[in-house]
Protein backbone atom coordinates (compact mmCIF):
# COMPACT_ATOMS: atom_id res chain seq x y z
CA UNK A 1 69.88 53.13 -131.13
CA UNK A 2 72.19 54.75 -128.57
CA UNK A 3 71.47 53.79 -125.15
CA UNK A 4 72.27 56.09 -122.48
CA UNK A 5 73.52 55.58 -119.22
CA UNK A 6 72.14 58.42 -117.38
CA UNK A 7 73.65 57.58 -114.07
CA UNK A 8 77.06 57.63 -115.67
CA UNK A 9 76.44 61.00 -117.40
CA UNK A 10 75.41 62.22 -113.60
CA UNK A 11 78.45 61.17 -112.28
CA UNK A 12 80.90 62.68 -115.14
CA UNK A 13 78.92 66.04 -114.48
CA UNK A 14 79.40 65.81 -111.38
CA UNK A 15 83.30 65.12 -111.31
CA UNK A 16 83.86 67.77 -114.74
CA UNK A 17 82.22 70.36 -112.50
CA UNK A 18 84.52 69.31 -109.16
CA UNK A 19 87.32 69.98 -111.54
CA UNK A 20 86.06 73.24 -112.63
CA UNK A 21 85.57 74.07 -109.54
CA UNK A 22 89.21 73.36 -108.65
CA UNK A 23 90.61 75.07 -111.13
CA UNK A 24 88.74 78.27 -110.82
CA UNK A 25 90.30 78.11 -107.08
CA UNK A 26 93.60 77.37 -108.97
CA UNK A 27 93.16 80.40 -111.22
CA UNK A 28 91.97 82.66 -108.51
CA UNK A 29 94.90 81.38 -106.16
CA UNK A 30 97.26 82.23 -109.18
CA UNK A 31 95.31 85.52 -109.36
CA UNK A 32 95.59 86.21 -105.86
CA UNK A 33 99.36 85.24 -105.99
CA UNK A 34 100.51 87.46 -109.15
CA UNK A 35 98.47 90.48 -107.47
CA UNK A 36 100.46 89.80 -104.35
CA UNK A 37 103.58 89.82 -106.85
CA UNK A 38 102.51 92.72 -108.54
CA UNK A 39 102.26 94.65 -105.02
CA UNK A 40 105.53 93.09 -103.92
CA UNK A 41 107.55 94.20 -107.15
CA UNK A 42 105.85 97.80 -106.85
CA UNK A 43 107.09 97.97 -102.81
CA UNK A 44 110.36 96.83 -104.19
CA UNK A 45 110.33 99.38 -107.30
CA UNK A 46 109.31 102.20 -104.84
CA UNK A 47 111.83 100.80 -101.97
CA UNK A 48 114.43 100.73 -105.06
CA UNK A 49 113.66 104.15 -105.89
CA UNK A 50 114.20 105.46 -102.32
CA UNK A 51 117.26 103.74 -102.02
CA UNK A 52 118.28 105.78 -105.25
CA UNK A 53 117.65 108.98 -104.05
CA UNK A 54 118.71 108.20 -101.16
CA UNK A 55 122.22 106.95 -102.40
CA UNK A 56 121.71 110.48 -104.55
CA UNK A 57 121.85 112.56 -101.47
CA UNK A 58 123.87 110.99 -99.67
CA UNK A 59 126.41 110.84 -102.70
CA UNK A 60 125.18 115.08 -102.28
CA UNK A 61 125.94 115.14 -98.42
CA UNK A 62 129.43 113.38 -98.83
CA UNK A 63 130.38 115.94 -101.42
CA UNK A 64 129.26 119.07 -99.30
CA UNK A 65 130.88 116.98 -96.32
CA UNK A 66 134.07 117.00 -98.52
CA UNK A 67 134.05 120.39 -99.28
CA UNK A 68 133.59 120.77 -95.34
CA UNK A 69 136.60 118.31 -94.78
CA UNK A 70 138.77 120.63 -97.27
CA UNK A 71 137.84 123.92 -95.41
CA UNK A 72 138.04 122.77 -92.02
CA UNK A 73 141.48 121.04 -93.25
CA UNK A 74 142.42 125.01 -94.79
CA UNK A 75 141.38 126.72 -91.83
CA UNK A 76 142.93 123.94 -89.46
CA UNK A 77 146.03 124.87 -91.47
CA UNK A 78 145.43 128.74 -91.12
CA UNK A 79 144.50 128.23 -87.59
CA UNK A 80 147.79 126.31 -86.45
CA UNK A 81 150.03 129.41 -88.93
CA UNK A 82 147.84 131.70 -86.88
CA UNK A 83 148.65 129.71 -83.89
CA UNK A 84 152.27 129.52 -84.65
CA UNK A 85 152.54 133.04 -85.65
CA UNK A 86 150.82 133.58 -81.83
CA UNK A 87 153.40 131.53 -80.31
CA UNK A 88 156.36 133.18 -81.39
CA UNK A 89 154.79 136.71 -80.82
CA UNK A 90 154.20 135.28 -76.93
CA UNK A 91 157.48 134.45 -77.09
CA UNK A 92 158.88 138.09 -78.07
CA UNK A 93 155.61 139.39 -75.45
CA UNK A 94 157.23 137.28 -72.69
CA UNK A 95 161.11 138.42 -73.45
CA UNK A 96 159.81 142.17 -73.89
CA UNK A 97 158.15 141.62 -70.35
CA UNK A 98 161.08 139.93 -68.51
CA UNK A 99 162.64 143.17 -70.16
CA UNK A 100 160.02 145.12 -68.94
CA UNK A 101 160.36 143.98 -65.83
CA UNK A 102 164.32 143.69 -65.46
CA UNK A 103 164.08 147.39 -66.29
CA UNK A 104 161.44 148.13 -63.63
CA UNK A 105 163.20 145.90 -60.83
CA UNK A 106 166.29 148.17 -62.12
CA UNK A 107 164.33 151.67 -61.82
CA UNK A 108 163.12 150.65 -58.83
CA UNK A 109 166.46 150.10 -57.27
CA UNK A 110 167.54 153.30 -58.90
CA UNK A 111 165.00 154.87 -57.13
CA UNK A 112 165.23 153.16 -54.01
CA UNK A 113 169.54 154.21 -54.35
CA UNK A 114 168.16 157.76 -55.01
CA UNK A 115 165.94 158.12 -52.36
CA UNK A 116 168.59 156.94 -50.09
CA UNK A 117 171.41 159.10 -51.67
CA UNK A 118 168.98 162.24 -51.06
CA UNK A 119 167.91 161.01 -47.90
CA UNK A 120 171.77 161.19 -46.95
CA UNK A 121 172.25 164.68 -48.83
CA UNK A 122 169.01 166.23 -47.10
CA UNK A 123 170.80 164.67 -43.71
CA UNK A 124 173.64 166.01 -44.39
CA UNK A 125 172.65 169.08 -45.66
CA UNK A 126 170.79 169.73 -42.04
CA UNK A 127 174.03 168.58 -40.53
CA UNK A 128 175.81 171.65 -42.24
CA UNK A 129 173.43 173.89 -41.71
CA UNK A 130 173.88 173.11 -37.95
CA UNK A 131 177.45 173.81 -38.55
CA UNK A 132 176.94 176.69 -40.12
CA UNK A 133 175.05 177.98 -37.33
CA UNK A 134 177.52 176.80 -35.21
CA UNK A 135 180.58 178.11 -37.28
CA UNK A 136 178.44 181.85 -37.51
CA UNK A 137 178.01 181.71 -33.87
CA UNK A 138 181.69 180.66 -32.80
CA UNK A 139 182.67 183.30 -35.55
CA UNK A 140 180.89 186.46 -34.27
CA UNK A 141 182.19 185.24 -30.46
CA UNK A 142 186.03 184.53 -31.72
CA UNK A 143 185.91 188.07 -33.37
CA UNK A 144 184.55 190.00 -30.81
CA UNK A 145 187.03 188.07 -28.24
CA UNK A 146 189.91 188.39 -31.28
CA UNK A 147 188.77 192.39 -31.86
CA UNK A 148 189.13 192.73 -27.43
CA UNK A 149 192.15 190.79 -27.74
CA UNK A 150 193.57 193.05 -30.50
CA UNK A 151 192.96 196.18 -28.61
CA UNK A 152 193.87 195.18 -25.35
CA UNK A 153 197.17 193.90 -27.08
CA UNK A 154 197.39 197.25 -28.36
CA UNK A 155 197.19 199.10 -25.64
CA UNK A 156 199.63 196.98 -23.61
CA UNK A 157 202.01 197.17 -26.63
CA UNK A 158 201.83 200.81 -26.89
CA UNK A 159 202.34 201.53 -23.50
CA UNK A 160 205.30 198.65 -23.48
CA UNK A 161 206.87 200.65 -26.33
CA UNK A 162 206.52 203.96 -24.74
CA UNK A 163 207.35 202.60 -21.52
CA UNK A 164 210.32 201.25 -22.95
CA UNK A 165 210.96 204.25 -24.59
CA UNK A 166 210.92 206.56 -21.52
CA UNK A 167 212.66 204.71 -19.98
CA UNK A 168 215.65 204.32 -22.49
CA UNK A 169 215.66 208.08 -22.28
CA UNK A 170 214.72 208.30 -18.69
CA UNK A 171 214.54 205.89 -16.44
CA UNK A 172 211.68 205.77 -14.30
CA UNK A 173 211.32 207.10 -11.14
CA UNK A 174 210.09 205.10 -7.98
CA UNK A 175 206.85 207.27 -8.21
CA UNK A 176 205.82 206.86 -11.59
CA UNK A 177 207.03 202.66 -11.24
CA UNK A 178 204.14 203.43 -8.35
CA UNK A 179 201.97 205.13 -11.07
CA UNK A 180 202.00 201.75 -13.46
CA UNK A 181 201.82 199.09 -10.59
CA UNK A 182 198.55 200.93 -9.38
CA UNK A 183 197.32 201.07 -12.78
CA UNK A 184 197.29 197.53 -13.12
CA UNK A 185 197.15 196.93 -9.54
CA UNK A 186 193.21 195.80 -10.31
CA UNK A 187 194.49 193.35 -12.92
CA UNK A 188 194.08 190.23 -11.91
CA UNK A 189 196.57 188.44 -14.20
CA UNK A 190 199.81 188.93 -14.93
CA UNK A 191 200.36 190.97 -18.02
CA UNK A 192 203.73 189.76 -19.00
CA UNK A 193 202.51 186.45 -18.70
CA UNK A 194 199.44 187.34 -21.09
CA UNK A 195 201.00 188.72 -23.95
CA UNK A 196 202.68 185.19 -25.10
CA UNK A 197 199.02 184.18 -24.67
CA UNK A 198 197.28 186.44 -26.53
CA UNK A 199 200.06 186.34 -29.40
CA UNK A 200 199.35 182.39 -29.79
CA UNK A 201 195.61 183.04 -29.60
CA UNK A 202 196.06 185.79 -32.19
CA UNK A 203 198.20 182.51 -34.25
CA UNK A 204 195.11 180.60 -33.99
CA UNK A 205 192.41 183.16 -35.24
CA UNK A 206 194.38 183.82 -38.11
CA UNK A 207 193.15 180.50 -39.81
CA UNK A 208 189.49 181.95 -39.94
CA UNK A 209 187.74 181.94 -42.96
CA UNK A 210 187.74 184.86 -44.69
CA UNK A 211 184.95 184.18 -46.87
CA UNK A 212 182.48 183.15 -43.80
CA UNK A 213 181.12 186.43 -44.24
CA UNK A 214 180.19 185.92 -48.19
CA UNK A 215 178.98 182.66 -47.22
CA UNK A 216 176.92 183.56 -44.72
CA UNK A 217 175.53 186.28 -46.99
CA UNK A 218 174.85 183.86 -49.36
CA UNK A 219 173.05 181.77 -46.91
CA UNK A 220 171.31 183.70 -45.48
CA UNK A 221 170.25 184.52 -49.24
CA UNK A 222 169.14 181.44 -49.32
CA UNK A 223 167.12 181.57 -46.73
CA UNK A 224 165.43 184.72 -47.69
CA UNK A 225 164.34 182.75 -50.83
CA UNK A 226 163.32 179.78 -49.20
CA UNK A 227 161.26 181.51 -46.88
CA UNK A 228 159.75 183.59 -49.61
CA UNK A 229 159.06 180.54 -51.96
CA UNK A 230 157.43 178.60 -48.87
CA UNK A 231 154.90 181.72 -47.96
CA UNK A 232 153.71 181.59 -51.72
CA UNK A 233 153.48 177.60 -51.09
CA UNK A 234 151.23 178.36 -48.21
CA UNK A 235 149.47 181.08 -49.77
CA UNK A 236 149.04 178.69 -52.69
CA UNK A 237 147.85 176.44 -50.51
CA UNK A 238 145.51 178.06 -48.87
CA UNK A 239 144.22 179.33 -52.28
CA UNK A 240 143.70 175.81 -53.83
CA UNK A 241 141.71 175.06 -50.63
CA UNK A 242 139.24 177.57 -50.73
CA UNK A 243 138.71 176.58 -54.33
CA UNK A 244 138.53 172.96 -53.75
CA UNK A 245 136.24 174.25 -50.69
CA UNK A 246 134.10 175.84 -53.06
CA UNK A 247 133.79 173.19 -55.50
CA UNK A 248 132.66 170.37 -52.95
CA UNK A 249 130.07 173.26 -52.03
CA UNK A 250 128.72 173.86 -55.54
CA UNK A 251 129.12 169.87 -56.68
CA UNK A 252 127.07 169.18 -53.42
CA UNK A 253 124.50 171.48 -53.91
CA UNK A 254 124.15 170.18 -57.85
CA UNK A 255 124.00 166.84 -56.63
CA UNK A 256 121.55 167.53 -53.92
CA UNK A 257 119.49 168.78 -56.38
CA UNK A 258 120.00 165.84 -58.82
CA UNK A 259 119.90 163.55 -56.54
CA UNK A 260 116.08 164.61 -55.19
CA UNK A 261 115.43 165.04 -58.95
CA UNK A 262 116.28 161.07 -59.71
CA UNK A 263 114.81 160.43 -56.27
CA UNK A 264 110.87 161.35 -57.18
CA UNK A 265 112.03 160.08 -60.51
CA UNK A 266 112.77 156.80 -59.22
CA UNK A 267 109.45 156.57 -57.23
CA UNK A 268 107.20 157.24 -59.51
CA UNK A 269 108.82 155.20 -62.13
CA UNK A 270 108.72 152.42 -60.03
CA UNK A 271 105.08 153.24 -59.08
CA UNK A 272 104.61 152.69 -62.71
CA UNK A 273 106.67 149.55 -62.86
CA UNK A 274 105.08 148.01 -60.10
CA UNK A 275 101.56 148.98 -59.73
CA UNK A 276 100.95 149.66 -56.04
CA UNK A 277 104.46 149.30 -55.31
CA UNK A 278 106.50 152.00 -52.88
CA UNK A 279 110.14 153.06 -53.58
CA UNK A 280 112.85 155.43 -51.14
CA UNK A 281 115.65 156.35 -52.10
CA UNK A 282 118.20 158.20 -49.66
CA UNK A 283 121.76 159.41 -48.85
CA UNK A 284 123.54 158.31 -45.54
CA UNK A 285 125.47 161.14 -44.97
CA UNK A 286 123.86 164.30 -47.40
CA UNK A 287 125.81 166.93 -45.60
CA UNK A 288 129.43 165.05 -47.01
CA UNK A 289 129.52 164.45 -50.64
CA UNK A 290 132.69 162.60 -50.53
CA UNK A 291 131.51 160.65 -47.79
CA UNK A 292 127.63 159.80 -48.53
CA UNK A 293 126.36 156.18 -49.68
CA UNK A 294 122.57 155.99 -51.31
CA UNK A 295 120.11 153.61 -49.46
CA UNK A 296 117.74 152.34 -51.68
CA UNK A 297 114.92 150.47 -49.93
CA UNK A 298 111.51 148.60 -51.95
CA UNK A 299 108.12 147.85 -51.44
CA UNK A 300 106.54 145.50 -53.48
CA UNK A 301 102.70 145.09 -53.97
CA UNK A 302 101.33 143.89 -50.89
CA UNK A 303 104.94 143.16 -49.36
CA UNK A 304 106.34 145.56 -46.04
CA UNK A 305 109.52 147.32 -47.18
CA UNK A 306 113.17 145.67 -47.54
CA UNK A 307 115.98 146.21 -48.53
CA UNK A 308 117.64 145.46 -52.29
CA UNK A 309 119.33 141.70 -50.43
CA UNK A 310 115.95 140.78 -49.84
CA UNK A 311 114.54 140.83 -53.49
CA UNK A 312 114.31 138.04 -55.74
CA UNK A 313 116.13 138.51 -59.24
CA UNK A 314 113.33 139.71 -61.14
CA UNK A 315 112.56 142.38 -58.54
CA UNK A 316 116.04 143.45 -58.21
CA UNK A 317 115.87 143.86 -62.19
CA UNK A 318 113.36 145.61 -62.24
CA UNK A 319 114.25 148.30 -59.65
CA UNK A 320 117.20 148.56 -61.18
CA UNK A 321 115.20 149.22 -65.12
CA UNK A 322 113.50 151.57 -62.50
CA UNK A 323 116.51 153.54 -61.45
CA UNK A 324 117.79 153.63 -65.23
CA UNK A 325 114.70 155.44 -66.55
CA UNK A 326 114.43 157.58 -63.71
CA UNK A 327 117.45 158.67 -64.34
CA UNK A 328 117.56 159.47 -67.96
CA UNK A 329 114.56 160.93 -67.23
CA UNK A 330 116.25 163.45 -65.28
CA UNK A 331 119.28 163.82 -67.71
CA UNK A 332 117.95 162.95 -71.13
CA UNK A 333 119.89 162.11 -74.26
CA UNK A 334 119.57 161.86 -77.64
CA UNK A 335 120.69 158.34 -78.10
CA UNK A 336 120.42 155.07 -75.65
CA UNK A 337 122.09 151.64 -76.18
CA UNK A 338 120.48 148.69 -73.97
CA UNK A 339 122.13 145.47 -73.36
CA UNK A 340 119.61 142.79 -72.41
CA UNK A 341 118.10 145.22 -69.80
CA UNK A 342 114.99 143.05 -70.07
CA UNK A 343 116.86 139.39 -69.93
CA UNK A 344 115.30 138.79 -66.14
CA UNK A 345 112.04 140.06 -66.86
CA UNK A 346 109.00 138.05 -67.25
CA UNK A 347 106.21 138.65 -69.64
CA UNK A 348 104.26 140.70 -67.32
CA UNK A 349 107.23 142.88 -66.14
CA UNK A 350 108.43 143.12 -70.31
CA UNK A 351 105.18 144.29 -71.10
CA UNK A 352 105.43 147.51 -68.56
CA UNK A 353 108.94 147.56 -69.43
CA UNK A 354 108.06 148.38 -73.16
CA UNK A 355 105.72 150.88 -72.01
CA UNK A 356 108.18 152.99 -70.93
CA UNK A 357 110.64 152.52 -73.97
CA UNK A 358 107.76 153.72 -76.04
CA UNK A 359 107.52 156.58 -74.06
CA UNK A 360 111.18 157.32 -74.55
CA UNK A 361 111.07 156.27 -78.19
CA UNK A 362 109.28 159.45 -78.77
CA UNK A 363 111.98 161.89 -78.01
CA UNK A 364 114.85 159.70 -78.38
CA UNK A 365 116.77 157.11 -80.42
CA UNK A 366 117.23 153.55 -78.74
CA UNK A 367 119.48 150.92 -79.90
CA UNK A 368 118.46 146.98 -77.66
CA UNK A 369 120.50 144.13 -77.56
CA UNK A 370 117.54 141.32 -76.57
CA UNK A 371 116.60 138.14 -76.93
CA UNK A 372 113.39 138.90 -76.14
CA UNK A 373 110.24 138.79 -78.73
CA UNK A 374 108.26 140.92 -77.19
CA UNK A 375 110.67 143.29 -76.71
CA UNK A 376 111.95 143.10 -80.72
CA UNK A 377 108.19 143.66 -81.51
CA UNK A 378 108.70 147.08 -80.18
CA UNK A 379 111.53 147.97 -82.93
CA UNK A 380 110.97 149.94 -86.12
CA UNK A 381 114.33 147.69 -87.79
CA UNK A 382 115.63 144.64 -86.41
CA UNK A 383 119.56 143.40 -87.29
CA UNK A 384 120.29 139.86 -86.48
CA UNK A 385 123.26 137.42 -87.31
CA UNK A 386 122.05 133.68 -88.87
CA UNK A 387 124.12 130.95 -90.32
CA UNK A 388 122.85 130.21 -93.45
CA UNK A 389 126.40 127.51 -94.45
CA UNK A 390 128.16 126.02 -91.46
CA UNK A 391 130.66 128.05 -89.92
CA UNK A 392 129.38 131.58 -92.21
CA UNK A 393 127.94 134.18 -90.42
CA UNK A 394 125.23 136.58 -92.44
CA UNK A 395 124.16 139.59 -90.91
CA UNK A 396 120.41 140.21 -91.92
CA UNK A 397 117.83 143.44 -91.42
CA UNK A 398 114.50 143.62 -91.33
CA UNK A 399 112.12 146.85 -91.37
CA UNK A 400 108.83 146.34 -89.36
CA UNK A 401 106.02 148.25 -90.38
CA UNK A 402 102.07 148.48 -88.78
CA UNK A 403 100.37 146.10 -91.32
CA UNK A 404 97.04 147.47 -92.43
CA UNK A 405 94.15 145.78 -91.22
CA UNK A 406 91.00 145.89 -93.05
């Protein structure tokens, strides 16, 4: 018979189970460990394939960069030929100027030598014409002295010759010797004595000019036509005043007229722009057009009035949007081009701002150079410029329509 030791059997139990025990725990720790493995290798099959494409675009971003390299490198090159090219055309520039200006310096002292040389001809000139004079009026004394000398010589000679005469044939008689020396008894000079005189002066005279006569025609010619050409100058003159005269009268009263046109203009588009607001506008001196300056003077909403120095930036930008529309208002066109008119503007200010270009959008065509995206909401077609590669430039349109809403 088989004996059983059940105390033994109790104990074996006991210790088979312990081990069971322990190597569940075992198998669950290995568990535990190859599901941490498991989630390790998938991080490291996930990291792995990150690292891939990574290494993918950057293998992508080093060939682009590459291509970059090898177009920056061309246009580098084209930009130094370009450069080069530059150079040597500043270099022809710079001789062409010195040229330029060796040849000026020389005109100028051509000029200057000119100006001089008739300065000294138009002195000189004067200085004969004073001679002239002088020469005329010693002439016309010398000949009427030379014409009294002639016929007093004359008359002495003749009465010499007949003297001489009678008195080879007979001589005279103590009465008619008293005849001659009471003749010349009033004679205060001594007529013998004279003639020798009045032969050397006669000597003398006989160097005159003969021509002094043509010449003095042909000055006095001269003169005539002078005279005549400065009238018409003065007439001329006179002429081109009155028209210029008439001219500042008819410009001033058409800018008078414009001017109070854009000046009601200006208020009540600036009434507009700033609701509330008060606007003068005003010419210093209306009665001289070429002499007048326009006053401009503001009064904001709720502010006293000032003067343009005393606005802020946005104010000043928008009395000045004011004074544009006020006056195309006045003189309207067909076509307007704006270049960021609205850049000071706020969103307030933009908003009565595009107001008014819809109200001028409805006669007119406007082209606007903005920034602003309040302002391009306005447009009918927008044109922009965008970069879509490094370093090329696309231009790009867009039409904007009124989307239906249902």
């Amino acid at each position: 018979a088989a004996v059983y030791d059940s105390g033994g059997t109790v104990v074996e139990r006991a210790r088979l189970e312990h081990e069971l025990q322990e190597a569940r725990a075992a198998v669950a720790g290995a568990e535990a460990q190859r599901a941490e493995r498991g989630a390790a290798g998938a991080a490291l099959r996930e990291r792995l394939a990150a690292l891939s494409a990574a290494r993918d675009a950057a293998a992508t971003r080093l060939a682009a960069l590459d291509t970059d390299a090898e177009r920056a490198r061309a246009a580098r090159d084209a930009a130094l030929g370009e450069l080069e090219a530059l150079r040597g055309r500043r270099g022809e520039l710079e001789k062409s100027a010195q040229s330029a200006r060796e040849h000026a310096e020389q005109m100028e002292h051509e000029a200057t030598r000119a100006r001089g040389e008739r300065e000294q001809l138009t002195a000189r000139v004067l200085e004969l014409e004073s001679l002239v004079r002088e020469a005329e009026l010693r002439e016309r004394e010398l000949s009427g002295s030379l014409e009294s000398a002639r016929i007093r010589f004359a008359e002495i000679e003749a009465e010499l010759n007949l003297l001489a005469q009678t008195f080879a044939q007979h001589p005279a008689t103590e009465q008619e010797q008293n005849d001659v020396l009471q003749r010349y008894e009033s004679y205060a000079d001594d007529p013998a004595a004279e003639v020798p005189k009045m032969r050397e002066d006669l000597g003398r005279l006989a160097n005159v000019n003969l021509n002094a006569e043509a010449d003095l025609e042909a000055l006095t010619e001269r003169e005539r036509f002078l005279k005549e050409q400065m009238a018409d100058l003065h007439a001329a003159r006179e002429k081109l005043l009155a028209v210029i005269a008439e001219i500042e009268s008819s410009a001033q009263e058409t800018f008078n007229k414009t001017f109070e046109a854009v000046q009601a203009s200006f208020a009540e588009t600036f009434a507009r722009l700033f609701p509330g607001g008060v606007a003068r506008m005003w010419q210093t001196d209306p009665e001289h057009l070429s002499e007048t300056g326009i006053e401009i003077a503001i009064a904001p909403p709720g502010k006293k009035m000032m003067s343009l120095q005393a606005l802020s930036g946005g104010e000043r930008a928008m009395v000045s949007v004011a004074l544009i529309f006020a006056i195309l208002k006045v003189k309207p066109s067909p076509f307007y081009l704006f270049d960021e008119i609205d850049a000071a503007l706020d969103e307030a200010n933009v908003g009565r701002f595009s107001d008014l270009v819809k109200e001028f959008a409805r006669e007119s065509q406007l082209l606007i150079v903005t920034h602003n995206k309040r302002t391009m909401e306005l447009a009918d077609r927008i044109y922009g410029v965008t970069m879509r590669e490094p370093g090329i430039s696309t231009i790009v349109s867009a039409r904007l329509e009124a989307a239906d809403v249902a």
